[in-house]
N, C-alpha and C. Protein backbone atom coordinates (compact mmCIF):
# COMPACT_ATOMS: atom_id res chain seq x y z
N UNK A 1 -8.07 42.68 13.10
CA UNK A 1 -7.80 41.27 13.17
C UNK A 1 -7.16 40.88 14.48
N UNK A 2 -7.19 41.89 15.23
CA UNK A 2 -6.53 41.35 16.44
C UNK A 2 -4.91 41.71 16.60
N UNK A 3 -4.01 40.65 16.17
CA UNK A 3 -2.63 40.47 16.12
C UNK A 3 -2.04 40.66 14.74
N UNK A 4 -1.22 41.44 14.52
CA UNK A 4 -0.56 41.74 13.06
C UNK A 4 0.59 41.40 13.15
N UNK A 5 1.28 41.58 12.03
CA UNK A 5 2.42 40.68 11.11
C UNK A 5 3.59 41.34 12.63
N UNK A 6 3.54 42.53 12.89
CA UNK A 6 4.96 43.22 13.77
C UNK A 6 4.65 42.52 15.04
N UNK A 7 3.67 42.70 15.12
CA UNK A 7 3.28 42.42 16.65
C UNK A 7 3.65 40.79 16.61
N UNK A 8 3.63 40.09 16.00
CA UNK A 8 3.92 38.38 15.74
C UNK A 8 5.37 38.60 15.91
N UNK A 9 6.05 38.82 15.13
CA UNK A 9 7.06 39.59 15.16
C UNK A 9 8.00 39.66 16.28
N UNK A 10 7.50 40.50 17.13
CA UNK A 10 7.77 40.88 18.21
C UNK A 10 7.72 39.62 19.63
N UNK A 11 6.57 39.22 19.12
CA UNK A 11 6.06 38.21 19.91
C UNK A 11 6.73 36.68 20.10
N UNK A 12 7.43 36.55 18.88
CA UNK A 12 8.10 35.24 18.48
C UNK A 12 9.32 35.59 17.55
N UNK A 13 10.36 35.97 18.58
CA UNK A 13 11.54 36.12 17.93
C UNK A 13 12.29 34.98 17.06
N UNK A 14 13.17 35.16 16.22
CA UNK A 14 13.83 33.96 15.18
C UNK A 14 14.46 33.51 16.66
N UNK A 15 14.26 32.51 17.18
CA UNK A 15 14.66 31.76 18.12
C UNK A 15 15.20 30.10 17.34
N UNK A 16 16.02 29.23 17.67
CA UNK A 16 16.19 28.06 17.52
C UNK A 16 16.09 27.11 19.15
N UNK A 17 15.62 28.05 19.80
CA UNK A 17 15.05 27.24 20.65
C UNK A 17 13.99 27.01 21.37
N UNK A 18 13.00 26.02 20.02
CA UNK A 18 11.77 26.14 20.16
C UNK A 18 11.47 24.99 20.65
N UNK A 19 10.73 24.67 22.08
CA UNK A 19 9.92 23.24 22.75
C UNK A 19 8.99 23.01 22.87
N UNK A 20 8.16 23.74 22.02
CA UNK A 20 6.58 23.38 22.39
C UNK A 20 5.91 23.94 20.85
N UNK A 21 5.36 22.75 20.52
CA UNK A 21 4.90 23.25 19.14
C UNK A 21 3.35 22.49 18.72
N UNK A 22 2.55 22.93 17.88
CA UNK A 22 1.42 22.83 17.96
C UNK A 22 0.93 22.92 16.29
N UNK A 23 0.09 21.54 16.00
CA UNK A 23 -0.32 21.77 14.70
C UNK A 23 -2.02 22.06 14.60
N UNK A 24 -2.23 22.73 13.85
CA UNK A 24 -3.83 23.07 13.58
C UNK A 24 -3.87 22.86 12.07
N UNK A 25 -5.17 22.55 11.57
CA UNK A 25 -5.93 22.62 10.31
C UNK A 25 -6.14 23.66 10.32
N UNK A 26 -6.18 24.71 9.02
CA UNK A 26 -6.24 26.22 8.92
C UNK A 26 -6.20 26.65 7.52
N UNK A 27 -7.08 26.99 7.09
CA UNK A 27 -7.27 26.94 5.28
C UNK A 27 -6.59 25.90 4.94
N UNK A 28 -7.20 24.82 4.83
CA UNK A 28 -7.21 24.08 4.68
C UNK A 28 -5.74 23.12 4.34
N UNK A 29 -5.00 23.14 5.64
CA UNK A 29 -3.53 22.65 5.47
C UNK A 29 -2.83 22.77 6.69
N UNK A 30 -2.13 21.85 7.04
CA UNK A 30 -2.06 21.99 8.96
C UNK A 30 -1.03 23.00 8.37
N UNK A 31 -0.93 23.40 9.93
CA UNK A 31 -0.28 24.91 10.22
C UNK A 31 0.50 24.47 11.33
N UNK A 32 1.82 24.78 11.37
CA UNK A 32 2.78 23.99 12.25
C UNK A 32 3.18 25.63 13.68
N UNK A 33 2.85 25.76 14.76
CA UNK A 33 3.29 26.60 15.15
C UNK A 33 4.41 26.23 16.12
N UNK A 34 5.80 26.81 16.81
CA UNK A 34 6.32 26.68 17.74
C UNK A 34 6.40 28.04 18.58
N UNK A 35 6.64 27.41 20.12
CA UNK A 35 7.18 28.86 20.37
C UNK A 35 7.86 28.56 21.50
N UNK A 36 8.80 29.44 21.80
CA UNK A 36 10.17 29.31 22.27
C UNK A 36 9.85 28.64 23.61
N UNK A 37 10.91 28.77 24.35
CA UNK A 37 11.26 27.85 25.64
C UNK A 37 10.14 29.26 26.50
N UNK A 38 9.85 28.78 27.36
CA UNK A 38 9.65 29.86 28.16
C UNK A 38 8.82 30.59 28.17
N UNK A 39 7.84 30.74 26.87
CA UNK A 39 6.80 31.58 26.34
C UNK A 39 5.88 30.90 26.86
N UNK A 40 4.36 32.02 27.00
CA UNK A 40 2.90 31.23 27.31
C UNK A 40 2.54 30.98 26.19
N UNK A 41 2.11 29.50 27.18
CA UNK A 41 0.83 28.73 26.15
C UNK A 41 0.23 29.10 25.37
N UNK A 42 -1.05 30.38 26.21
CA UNK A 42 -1.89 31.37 25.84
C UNK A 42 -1.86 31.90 24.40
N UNK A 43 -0.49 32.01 23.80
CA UNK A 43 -0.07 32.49 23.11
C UNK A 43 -0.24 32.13 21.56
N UNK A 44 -0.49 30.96 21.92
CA UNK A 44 -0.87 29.61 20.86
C UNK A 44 -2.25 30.51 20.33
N UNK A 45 -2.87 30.28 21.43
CA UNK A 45 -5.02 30.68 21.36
C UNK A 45 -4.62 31.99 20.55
N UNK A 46 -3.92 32.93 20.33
CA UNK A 46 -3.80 34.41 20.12
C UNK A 46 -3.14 34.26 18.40
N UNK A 47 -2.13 33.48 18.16
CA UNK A 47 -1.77 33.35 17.05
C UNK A 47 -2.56 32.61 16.27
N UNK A 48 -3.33 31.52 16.67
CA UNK A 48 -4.00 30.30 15.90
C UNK A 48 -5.65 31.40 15.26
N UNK A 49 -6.01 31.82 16.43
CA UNK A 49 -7.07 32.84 16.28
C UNK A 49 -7.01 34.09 15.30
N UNK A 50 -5.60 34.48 15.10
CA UNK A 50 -5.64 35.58 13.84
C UNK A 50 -5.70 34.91 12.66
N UNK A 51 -4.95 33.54 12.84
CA UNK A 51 -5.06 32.74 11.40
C UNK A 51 -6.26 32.19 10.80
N UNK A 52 -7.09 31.74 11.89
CA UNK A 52 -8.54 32.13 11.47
C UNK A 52 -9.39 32.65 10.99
N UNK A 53 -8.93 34.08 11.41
CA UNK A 53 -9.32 35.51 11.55
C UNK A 53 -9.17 35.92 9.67
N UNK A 54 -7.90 35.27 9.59
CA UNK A 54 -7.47 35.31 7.89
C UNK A 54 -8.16 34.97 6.87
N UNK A 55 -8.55 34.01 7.33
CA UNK A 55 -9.31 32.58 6.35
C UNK A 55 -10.58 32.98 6.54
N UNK A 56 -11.17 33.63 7.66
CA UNK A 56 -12.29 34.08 7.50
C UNK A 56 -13.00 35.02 6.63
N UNK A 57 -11.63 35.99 6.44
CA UNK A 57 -11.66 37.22 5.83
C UNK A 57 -11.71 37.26 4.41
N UNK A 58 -10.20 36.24 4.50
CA UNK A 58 -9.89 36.24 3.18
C UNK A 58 -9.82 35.15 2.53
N UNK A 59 -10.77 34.05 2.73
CA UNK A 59 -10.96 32.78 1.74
C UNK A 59 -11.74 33.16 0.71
N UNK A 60 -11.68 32.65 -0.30
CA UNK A 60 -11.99 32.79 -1.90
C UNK A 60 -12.94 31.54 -1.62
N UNK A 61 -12.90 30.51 -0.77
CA UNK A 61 -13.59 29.36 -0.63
C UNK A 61 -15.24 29.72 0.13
N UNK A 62 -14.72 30.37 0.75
CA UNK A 62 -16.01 30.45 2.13
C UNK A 62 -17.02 31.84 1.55
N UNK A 63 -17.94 31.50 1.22
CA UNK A 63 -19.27 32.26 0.58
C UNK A 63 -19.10 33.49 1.72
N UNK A 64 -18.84 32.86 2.71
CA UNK A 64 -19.32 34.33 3.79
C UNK A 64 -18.58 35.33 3.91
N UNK A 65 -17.16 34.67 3.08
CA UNK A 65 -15.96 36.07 3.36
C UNK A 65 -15.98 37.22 3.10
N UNK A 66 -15.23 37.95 3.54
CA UNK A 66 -15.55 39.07 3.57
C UNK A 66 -15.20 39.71 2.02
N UNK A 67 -14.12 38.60 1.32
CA UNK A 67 -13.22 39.10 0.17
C UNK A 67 -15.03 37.66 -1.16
N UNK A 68 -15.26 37.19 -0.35
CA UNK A 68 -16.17 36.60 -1.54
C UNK A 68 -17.41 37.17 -1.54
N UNK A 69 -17.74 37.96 -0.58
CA UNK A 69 -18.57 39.43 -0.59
C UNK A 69 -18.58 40.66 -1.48
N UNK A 70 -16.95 40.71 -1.34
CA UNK A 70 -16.75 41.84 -2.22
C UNK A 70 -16.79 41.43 -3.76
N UNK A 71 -16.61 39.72 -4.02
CA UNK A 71 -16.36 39.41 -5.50
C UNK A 71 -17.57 39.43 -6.08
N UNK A 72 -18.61 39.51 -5.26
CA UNK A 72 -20.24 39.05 -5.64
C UNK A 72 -21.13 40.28 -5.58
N UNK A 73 -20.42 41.49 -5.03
CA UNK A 73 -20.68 43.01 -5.23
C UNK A 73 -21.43 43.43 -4.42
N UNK A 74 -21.58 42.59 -3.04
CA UNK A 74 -22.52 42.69 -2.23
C UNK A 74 -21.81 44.02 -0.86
N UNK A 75 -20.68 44.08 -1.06
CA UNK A 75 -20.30 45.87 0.17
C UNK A 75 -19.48 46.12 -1.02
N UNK A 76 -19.79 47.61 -0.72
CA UNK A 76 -18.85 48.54 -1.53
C UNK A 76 -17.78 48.99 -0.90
N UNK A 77 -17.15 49.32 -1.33
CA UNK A 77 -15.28 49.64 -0.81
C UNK A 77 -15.30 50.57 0.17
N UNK A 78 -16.42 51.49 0.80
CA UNK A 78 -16.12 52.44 1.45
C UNK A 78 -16.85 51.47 3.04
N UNK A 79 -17.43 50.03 2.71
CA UNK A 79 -17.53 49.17 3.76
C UNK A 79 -16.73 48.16 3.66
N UNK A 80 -15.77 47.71 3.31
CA UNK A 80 -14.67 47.12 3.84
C UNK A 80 -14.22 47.46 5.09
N UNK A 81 -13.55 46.08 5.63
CA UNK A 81 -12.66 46.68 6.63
C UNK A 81 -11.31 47.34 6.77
N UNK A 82 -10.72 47.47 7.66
CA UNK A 82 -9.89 48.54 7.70
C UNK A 82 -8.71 47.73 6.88
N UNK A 83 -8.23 46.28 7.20
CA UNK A 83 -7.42 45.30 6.71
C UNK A 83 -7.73 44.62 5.41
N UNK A 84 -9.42 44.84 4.88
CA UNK A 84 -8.93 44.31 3.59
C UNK A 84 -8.66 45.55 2.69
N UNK A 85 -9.17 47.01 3.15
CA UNK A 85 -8.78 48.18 2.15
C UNK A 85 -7.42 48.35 2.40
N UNK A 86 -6.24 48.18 3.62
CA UNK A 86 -4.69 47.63 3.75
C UNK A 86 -4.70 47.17 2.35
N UNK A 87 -4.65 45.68 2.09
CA UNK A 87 -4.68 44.58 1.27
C UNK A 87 -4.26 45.12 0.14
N UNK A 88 -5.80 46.21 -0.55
CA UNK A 88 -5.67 46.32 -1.40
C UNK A 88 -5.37 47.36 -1.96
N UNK A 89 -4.63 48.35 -0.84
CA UNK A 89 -3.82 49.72 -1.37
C UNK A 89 -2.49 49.08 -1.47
N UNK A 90 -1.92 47.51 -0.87
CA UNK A 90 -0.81 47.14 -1.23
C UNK A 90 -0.66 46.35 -2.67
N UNK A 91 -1.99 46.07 -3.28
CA UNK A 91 -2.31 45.48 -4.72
C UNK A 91 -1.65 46.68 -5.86
């Protein structure tokens, strides 16, 4: 998926001093991002894009997902990806 939960993490410390913030539509519900004083832009495109990356994967809505694939029996578990067999060794 690109960017994971540590690496975000890492990337966007609990800061309270955040000046630049950015809303997107994203499964369906804006998504409020900030990020600190001083940080790149760029950074926005990199976080907004894994959240995508999510909804792509893992919408219950979107026929093409990868998780409404698996509900309809169309890949078997040994073709999943590496993040939804994650997922579901944490189930």
């Amino acid at each position: 998926m690109g960017v994971g939960a540590t690496e975000i993490k890492r990337m966007f410390p609990r800061t309270k001093d955040v000046d630049m913030k950015h809303t997107r539509d994203i499964m369906g519900m804006p998504v409020i991002v900030g990020l600190p004083s001083g940080a790149d832009p760029a950074l926005y495109e990199r976080l907004f894009g894994y959240f995508h990356c999510v909804d792509e994967t893992f919408s219950t809505y979107k026929p093409a997902s990868e998780i409404s694939r698996i509900n309809r029996g169309e890949i078997a578990p040994h073709e999943w990806s590496a993040d939804m067999q994650a997922i579901f060794a944490l189930a």
